[in-house]
PDB file of N, CA and C in Angstrom:
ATOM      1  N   UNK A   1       2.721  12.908 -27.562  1.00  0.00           N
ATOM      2  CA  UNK A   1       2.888  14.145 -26.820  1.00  0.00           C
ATOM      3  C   UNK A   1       1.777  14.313 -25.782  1.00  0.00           C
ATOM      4  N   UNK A   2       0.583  13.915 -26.336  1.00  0.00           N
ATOM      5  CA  UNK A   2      -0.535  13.995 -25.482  1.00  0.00           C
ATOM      6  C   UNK A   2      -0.831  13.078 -23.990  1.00  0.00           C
ATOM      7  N   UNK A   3       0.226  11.810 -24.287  1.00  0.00           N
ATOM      8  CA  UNK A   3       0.054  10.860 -23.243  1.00  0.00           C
ATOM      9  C   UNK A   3       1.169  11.083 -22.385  1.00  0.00           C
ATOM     10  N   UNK A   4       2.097  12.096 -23.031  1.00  0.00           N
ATOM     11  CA  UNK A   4       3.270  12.341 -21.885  1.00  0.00           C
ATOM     12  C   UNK A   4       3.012  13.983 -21.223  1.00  0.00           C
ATOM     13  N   UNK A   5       1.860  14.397 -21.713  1.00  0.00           N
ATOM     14  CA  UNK A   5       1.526  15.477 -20.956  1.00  0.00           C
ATOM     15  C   UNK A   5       0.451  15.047 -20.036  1.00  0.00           C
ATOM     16  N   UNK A   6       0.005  14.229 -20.252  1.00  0.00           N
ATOM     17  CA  UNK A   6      -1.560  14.029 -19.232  1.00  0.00           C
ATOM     18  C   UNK A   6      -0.369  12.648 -17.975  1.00  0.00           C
ATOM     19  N   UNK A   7       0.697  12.436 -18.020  1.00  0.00           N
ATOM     20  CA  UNK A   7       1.297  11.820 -17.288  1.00  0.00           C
ATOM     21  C   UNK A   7       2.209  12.499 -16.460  1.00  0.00           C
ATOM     22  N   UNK A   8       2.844  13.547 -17.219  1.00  0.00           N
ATOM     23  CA  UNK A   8       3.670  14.776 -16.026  1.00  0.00           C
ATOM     24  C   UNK A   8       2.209  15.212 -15.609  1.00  0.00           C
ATOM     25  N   UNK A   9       1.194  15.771 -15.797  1.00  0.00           N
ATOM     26  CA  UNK A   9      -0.091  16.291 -14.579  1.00  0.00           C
ATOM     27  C   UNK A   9      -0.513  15.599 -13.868  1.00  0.00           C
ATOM     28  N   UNK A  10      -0.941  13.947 -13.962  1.00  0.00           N
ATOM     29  CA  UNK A  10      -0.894  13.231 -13.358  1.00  0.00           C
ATOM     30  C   UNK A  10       0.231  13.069 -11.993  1.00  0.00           C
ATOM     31  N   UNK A  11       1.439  13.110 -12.245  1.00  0.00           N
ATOM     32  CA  UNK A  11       2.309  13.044 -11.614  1.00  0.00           C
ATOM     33  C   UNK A  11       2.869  14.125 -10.602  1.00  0.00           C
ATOM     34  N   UNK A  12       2.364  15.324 -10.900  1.00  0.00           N
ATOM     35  CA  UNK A  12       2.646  16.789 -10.404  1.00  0.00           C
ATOM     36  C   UNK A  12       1.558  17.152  -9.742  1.00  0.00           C
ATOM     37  N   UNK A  13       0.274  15.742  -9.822  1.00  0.00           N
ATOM     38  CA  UNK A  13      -1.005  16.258  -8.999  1.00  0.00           C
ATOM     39  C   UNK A  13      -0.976  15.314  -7.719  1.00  0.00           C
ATOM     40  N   UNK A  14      -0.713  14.105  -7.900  1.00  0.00           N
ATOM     41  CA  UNK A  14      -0.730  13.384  -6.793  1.00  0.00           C
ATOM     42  C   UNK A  14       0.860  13.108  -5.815  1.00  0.00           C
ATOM     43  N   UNK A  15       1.576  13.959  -6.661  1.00  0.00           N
ATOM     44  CA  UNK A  15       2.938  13.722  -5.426  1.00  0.00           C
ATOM     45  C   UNK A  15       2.882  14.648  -4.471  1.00  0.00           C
ATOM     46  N   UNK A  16       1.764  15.823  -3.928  1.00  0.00           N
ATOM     47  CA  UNK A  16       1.983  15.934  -2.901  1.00  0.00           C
ATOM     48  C   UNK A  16       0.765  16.141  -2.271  1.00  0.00           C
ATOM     49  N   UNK A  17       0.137  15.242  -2.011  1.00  0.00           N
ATOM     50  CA  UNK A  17      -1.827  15.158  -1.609  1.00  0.00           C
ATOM     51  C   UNK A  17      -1.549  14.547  -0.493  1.00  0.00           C
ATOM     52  N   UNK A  18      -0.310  14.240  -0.054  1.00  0.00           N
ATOM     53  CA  UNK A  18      -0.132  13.382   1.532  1.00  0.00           C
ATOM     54  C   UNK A  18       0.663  14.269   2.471  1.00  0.00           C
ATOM     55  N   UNK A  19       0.549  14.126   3.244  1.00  0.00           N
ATOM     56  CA  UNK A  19       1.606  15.268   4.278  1.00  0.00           C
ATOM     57  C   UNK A  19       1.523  13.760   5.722  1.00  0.00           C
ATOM     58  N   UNK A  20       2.715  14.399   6.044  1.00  0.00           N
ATOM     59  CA  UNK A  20       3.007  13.476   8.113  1.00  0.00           C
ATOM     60  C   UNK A  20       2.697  14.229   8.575  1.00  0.00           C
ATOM     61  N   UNK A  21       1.631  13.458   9.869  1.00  0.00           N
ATOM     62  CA  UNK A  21       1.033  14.486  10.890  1.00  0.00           C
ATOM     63  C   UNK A  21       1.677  13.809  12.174  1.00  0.00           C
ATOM     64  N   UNK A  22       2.270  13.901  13.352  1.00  0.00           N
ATOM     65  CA  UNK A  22       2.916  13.721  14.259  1.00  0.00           C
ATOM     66  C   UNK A  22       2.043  13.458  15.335  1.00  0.00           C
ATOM     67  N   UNK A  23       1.694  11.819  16.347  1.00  0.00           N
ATOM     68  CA  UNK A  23       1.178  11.139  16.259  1.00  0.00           C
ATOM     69  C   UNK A  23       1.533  11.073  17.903  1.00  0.00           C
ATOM     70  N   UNK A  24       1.124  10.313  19.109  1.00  0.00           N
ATOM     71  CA  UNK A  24       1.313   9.991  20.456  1.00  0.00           C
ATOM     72  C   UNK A  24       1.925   8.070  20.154  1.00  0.00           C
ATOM     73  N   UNK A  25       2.729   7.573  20.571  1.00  0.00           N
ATOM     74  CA  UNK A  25       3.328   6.217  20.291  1.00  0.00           C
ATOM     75  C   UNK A  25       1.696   5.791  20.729  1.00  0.00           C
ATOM     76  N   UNK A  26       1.238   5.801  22.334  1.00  0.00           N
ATOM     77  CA  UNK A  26       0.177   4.992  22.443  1.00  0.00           C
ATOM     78  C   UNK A  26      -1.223   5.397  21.849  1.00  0.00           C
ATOM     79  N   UNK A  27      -1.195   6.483  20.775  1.00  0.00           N
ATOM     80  CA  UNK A  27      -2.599   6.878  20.691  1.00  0.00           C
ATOM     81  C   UNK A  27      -2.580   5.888  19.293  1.00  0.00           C
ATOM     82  N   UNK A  28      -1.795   5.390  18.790  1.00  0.00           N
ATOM     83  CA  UNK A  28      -1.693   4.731  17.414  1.00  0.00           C
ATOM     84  C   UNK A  28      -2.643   3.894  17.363  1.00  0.00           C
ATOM     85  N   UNK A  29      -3.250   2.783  16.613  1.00  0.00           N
ATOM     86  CA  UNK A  29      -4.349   1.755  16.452  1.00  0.00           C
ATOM     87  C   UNK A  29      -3.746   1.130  15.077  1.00  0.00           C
ATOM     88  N   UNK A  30      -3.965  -0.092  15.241  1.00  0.00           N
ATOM     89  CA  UNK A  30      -3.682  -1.245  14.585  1.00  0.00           C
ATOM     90  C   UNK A  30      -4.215  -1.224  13.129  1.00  0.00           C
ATOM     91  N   UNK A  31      -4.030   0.022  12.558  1.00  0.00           N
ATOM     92  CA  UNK A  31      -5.105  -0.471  10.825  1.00  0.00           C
ATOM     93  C   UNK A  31      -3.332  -0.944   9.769  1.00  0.00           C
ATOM     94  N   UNK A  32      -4.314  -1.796   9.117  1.00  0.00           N
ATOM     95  CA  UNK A  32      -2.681  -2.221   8.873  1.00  0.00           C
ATOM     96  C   UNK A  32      -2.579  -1.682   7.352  1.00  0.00           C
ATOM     97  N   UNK A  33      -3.412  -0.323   6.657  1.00  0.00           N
ATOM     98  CA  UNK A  33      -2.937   0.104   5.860  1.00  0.00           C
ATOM     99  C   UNK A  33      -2.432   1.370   5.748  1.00  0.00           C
ATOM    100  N   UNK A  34      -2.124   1.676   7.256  1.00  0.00           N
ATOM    101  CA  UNK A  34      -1.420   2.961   7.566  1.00  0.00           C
ATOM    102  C   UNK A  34       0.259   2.708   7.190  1.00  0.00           C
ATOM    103  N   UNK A  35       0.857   3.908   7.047  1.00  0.00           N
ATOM    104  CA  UNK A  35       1.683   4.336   6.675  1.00  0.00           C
ATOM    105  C   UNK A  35       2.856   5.224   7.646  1.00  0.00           C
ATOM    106  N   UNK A  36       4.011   4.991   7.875  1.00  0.00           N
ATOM    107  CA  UNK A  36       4.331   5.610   8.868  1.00  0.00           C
ATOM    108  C   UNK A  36       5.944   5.979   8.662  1.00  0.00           C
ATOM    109  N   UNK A  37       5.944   6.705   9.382  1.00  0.00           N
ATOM    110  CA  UNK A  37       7.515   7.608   9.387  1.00  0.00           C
ATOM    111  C   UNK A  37       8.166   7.666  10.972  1.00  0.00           C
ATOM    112  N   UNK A  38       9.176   6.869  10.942  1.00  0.00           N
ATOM    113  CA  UNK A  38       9.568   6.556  12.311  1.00  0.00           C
ATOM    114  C   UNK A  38      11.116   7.826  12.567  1.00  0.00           C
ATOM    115  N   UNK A  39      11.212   8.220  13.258  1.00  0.00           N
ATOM    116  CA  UNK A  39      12.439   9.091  13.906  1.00  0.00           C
ATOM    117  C   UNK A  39      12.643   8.409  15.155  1.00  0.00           C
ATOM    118  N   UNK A  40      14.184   7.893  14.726  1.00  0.00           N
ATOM    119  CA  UNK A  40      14.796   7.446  15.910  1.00  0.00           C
ATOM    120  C   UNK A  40      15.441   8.463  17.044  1.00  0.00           C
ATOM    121  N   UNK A  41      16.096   7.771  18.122  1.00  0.00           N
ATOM    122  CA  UNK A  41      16.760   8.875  18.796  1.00  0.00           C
ATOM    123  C   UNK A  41      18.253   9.115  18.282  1.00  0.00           C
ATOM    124  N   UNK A  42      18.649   8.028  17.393  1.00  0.00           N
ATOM    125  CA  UNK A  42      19.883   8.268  16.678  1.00  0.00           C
ATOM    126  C   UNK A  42      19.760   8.627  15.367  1.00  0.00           C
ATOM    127  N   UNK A  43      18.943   9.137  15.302  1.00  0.00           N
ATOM    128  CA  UNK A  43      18.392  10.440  14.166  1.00  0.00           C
ATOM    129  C   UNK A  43      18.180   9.446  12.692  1.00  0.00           C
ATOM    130  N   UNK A  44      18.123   8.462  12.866  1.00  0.00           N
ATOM    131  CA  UNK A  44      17.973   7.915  11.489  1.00  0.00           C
ATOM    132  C   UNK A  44      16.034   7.546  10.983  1.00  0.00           C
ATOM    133  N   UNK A  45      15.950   7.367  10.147  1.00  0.00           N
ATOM    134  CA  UNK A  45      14.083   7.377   9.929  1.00  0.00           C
ATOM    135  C   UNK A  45      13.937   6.103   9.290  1.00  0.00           C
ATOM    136  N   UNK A  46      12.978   5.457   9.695  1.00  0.00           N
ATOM    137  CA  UNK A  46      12.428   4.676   9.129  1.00  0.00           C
ATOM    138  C   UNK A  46      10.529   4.684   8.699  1.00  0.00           C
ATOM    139  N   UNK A  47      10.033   3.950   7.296  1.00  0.00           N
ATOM    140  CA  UNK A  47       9.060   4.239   6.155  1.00  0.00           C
ATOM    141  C   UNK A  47       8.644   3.406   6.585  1.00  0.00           C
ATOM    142  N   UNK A  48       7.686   2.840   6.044  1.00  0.00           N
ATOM    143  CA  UNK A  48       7.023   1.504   5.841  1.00  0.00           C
ATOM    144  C   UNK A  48       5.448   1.320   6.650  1.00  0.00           C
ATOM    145  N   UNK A  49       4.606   0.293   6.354  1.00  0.00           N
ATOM    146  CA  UNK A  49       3.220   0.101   6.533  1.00  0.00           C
ATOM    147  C   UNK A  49       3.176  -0.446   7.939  1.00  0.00           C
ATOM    148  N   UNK A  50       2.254  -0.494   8.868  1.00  0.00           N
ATOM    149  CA  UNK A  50       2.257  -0.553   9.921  1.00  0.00           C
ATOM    150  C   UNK A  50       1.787  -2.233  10.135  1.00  0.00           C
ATOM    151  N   UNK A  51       2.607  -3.292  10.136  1.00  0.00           N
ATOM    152  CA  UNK A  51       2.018  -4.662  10.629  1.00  0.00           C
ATOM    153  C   UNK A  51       1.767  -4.839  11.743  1.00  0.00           C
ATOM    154  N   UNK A  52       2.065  -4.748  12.818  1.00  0.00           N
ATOM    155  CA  UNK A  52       1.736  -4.656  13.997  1.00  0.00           C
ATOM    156  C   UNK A  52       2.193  -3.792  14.834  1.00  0.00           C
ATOM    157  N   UNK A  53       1.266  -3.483  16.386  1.00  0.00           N
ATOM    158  CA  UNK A  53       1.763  -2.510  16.792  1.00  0.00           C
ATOM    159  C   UNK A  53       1.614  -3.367  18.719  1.00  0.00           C
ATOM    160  N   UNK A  54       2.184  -2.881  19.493  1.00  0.00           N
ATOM    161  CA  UNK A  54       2.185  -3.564  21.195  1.00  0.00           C
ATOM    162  C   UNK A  54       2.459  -2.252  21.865  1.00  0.00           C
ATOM    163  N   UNK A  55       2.836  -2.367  23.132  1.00  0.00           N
ATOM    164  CA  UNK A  55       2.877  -1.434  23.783  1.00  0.00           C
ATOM    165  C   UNK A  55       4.387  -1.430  24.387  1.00  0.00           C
ATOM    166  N   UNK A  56       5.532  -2.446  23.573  1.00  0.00           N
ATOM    167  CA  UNK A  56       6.707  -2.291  24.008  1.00  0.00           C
ATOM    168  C   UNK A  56       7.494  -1.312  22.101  1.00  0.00           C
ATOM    169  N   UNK A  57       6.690  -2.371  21.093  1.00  0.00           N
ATOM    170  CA  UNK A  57       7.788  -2.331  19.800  1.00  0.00           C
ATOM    171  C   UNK A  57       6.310  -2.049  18.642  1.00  0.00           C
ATOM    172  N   UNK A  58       6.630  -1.578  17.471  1.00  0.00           N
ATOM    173  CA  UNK A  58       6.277  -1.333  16.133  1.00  0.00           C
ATOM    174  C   UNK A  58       6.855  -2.197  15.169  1.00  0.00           C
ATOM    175  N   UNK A  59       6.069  -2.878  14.210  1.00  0.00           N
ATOM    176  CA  UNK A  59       6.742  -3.623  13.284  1.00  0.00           C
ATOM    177  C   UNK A  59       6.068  -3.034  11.899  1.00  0.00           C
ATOM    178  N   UNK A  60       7.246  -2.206  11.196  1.00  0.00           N
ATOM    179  CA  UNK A  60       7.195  -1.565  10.266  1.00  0.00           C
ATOM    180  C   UNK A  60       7.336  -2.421   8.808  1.00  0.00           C
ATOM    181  N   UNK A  61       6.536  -2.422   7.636  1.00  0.00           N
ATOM    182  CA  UNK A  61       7.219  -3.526   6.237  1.00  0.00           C
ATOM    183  C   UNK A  61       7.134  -2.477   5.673  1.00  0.00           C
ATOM    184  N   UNK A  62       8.544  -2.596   4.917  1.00  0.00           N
ATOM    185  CA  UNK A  62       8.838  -2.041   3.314  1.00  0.00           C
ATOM    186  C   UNK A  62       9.655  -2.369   2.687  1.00  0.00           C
ATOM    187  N   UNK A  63       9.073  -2.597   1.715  1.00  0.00           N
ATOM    188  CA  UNK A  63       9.709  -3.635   0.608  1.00  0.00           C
ATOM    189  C   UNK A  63       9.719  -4.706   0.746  1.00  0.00           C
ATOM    190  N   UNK A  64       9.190  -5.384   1.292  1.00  0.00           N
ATOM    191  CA  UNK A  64       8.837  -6.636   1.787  1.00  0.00           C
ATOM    192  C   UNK A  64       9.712  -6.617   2.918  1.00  0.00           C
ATOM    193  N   UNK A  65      10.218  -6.076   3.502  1.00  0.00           N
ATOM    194  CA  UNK A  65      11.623  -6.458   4.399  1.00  0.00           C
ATOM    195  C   UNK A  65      10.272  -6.087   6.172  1.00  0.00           C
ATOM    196  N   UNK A  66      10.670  -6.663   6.672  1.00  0.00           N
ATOM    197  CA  UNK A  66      10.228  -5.978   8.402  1.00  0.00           C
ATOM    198  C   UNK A  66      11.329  -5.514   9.175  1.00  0.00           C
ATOM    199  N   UNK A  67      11.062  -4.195   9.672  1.00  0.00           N
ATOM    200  CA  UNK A  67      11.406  -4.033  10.874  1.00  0.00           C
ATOM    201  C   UNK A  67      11.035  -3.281  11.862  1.00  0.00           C
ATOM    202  N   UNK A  68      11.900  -3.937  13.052  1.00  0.00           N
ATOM    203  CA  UNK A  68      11.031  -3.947  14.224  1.00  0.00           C
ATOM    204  C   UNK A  68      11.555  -2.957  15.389  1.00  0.00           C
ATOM    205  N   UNK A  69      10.693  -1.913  15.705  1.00  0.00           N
ATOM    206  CA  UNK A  69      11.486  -0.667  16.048  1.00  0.00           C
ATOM    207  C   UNK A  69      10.907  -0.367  17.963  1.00  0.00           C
ATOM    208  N   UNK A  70      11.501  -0.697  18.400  1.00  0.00           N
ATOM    209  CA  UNK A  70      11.177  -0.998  20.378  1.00  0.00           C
ATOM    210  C   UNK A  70      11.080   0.517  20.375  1.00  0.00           C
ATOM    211  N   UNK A  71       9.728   1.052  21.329  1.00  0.00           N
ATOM    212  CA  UNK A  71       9.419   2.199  22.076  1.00  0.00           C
ATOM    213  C   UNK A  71      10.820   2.867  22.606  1.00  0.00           C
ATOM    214  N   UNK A  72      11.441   2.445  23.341  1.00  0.00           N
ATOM    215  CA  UNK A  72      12.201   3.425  23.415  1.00  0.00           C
ATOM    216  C   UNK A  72      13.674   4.105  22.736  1.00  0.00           C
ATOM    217  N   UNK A  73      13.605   3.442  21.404  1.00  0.00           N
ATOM    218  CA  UNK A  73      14.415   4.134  20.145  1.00  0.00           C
ATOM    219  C   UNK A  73      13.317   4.875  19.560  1.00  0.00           C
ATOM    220  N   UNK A  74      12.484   5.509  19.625  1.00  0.00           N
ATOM    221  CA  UNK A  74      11.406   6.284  18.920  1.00  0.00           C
ATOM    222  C   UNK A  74      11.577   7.561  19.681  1.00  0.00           C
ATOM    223  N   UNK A  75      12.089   8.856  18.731  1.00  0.00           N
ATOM    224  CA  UNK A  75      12.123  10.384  19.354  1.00  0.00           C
ATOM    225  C   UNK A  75      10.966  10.390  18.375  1.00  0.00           C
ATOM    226  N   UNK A  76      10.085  10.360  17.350  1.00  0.00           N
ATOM    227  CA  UNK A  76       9.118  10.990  16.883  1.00  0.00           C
ATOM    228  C   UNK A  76       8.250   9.860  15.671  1.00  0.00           C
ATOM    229  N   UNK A  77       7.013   9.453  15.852  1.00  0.00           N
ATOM    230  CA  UNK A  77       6.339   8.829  15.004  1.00  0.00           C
ATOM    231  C   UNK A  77       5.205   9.792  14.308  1.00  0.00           C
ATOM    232  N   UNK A  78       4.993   9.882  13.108  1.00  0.00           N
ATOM    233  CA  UNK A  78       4.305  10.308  11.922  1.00  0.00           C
ATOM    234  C   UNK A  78       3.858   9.203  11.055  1.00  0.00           C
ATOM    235  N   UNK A  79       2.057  10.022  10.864  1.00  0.00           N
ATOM    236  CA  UNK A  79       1.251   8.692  10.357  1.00  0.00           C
ATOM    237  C   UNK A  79       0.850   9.904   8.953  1.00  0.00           C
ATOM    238  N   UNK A  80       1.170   9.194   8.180  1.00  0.00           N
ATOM    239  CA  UNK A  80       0.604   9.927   6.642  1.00  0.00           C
ATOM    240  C   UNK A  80      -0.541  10.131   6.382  1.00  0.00           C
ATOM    241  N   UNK A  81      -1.507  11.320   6.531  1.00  0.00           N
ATOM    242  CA  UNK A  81      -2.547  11.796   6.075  1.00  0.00           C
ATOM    243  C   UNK A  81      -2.619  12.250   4.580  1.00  0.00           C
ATOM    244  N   UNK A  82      -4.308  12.148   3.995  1.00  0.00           N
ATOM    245  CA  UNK A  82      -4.639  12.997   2.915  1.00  0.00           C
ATOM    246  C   UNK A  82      -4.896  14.088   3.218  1.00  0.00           C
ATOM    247  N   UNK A  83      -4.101  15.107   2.071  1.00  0.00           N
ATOM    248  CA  UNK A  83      -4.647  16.435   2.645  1.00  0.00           C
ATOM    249  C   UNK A  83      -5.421  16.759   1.367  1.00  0.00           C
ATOM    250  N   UNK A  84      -6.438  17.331   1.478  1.00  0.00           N
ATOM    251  CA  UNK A  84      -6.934  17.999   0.223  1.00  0.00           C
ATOM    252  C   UNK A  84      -7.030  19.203   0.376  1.00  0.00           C
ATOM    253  N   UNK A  85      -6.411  19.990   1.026  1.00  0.00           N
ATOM    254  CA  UNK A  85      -5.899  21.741   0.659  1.00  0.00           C
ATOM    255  C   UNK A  85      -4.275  21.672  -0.186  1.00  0.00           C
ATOM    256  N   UNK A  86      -3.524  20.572  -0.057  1.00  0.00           N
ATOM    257  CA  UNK A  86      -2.587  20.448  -0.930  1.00  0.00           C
ATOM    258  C   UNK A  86      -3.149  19.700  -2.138  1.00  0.00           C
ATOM    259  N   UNK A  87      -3.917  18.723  -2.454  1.00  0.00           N
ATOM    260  CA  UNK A  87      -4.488  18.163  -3.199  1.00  0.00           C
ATOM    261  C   UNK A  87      -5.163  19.633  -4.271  1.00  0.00           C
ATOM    262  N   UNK A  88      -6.082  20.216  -3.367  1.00  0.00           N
ATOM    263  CA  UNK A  88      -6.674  21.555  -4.485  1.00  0.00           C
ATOM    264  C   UNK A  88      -5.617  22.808  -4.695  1.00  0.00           C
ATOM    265  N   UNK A  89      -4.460  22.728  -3.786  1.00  0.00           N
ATOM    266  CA  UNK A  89      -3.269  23.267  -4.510  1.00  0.00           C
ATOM    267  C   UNK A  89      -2.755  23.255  -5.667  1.00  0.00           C
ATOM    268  N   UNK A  90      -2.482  21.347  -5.717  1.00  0.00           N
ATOM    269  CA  UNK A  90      -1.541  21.057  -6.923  1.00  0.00           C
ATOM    270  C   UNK A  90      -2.814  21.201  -8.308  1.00  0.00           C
ATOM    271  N   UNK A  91      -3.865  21.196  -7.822  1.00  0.00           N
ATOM    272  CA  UNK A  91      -5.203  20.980  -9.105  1.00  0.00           C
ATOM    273  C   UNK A  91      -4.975  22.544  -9.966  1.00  0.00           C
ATOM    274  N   UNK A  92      -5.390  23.307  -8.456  1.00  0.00           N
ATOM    275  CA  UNK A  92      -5.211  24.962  -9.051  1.00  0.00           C
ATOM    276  C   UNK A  92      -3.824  25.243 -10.185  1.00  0.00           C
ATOM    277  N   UNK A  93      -2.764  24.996  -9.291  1.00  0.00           N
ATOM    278  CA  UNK A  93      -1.418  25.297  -9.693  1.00  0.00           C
ATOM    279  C   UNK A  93      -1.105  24.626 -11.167  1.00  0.00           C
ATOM    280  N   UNK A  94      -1.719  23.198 -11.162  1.00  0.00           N
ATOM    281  CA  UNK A  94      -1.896  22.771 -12.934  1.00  0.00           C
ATOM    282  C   UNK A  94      -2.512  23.653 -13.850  1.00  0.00           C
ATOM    283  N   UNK A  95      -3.647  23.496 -13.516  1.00  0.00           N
ATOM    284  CA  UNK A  95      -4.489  24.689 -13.906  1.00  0.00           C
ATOM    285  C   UNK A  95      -3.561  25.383 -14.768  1.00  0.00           C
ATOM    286  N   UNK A  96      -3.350  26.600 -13.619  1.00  0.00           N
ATOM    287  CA  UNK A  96      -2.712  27.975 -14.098  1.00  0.00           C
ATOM    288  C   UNK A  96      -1.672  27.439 -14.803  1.00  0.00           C
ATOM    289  N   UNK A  97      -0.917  26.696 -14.627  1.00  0.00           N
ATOM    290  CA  UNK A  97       0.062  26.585 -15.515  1.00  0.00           C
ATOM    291  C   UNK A  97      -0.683  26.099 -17.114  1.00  0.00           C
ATOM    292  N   UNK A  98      -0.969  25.581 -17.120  1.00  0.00           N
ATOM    293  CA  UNK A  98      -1.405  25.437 -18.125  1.00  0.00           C
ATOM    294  C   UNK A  98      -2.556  26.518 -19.013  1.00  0.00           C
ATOM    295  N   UNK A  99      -3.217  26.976 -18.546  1.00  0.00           N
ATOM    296  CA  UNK A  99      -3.758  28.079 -18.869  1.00  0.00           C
ATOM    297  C   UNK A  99      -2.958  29.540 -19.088  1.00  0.00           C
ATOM    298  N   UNK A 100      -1.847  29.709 -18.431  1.00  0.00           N
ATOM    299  CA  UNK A 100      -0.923  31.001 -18.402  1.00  0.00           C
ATOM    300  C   UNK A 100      -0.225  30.688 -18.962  1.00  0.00           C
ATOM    301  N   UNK A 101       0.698  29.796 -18.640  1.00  0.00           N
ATOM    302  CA  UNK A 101       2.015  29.151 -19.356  1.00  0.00           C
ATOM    303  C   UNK A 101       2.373  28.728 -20.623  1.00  0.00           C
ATOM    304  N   UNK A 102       1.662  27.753 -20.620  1.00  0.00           N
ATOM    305  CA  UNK A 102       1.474  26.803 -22.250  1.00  0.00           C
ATOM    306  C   UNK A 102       1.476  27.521 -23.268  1.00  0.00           C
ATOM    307  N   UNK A 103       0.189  28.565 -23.128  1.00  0.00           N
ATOM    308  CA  UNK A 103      -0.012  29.280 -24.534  1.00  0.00           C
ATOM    309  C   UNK A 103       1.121  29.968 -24.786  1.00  0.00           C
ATOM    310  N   UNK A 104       1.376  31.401 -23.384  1.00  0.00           N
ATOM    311  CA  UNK A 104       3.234  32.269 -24.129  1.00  0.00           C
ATOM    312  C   UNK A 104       4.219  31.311 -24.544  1.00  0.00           C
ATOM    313  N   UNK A 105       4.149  29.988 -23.982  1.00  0.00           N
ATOM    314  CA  UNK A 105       5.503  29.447 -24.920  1.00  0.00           C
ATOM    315  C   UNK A 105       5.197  28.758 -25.877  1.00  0.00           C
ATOM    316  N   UNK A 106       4.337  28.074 -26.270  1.00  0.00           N
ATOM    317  CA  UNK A 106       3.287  28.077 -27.359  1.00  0.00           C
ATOM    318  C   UNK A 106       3.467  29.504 -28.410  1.00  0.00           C
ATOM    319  N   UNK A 107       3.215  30.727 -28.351  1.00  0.00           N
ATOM    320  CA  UNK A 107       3.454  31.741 -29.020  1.00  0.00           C
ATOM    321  C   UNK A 107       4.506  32.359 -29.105  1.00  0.00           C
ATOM    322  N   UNK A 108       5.724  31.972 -28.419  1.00  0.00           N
ATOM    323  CA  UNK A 108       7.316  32.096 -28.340  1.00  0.00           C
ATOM    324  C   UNK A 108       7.899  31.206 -29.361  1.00  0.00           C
ATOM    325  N   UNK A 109       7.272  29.616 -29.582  1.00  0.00           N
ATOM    326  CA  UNK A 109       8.039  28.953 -30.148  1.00  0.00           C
ATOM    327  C   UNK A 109       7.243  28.997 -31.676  1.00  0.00           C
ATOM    328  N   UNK A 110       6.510  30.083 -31.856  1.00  0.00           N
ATOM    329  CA  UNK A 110       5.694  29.843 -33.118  1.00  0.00           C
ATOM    330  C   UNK A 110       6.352  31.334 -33.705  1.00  0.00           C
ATOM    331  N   UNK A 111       6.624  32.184 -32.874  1.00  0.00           N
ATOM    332  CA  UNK A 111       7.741  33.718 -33.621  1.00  0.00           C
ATOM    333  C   UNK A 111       8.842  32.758 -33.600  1.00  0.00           C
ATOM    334  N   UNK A 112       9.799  32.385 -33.222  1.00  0.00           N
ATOM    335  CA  UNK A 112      11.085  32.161 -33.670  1.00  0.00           C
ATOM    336  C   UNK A 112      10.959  31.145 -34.574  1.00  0.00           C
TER     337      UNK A 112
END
């Protein structure tokens, strides 16, 4: 019980410590453990780590797969930041739950 509660907090703390911040195509730079969110102009999105970048195309990997997305199919690129005001969100919000929560149903399931 104890290892499947310290794994839902685990899990409810770090799924949302990242947010997309919306990016200039040429202000981008080559780190190749960035992360990125591509919007096409035919509205479809593409994920994946940044392998290379030029000044015509983007070559995106995920899942091992590449692909390769030319400047002018790009309506919007987003590079994944840490945020730690959502990070001390989800910390707080455990917290309280667990401090408020736990115990009334804790003392709900101990009357019935």
């Amino acid at each position: 019980m104890r290892k499947l509660l310290l794994l839902l907090l685990f899990s409810f703390l770090f799924q949302s410590c990242f947010s997309y911040k919306s990016v200039n195509f040429n202000d981008i730079r080559n780190k190749k453990k960035q992360k990125f969110k591509v919007e096409k102009l035919d509205k479809t999105n593409a994920k994946g780590r940044l392998v290379s970048i030029d000044e015509n195309a983007m070559i995106l990997e995920n899942k091992g797969k590449s692909q390769t997305i030319s400047k002018e199919e790009i309506y919007d690129v987003k590079v994944r930041k840490f945020s730690i005001i959502k990070s001390a969100g989800g910390v707080l919000g455990t917290y309280g739950l667990i401090v408020l929560v736990l115990p009334v149903i804790l003392v709900i399931a101990l009357l019935i």
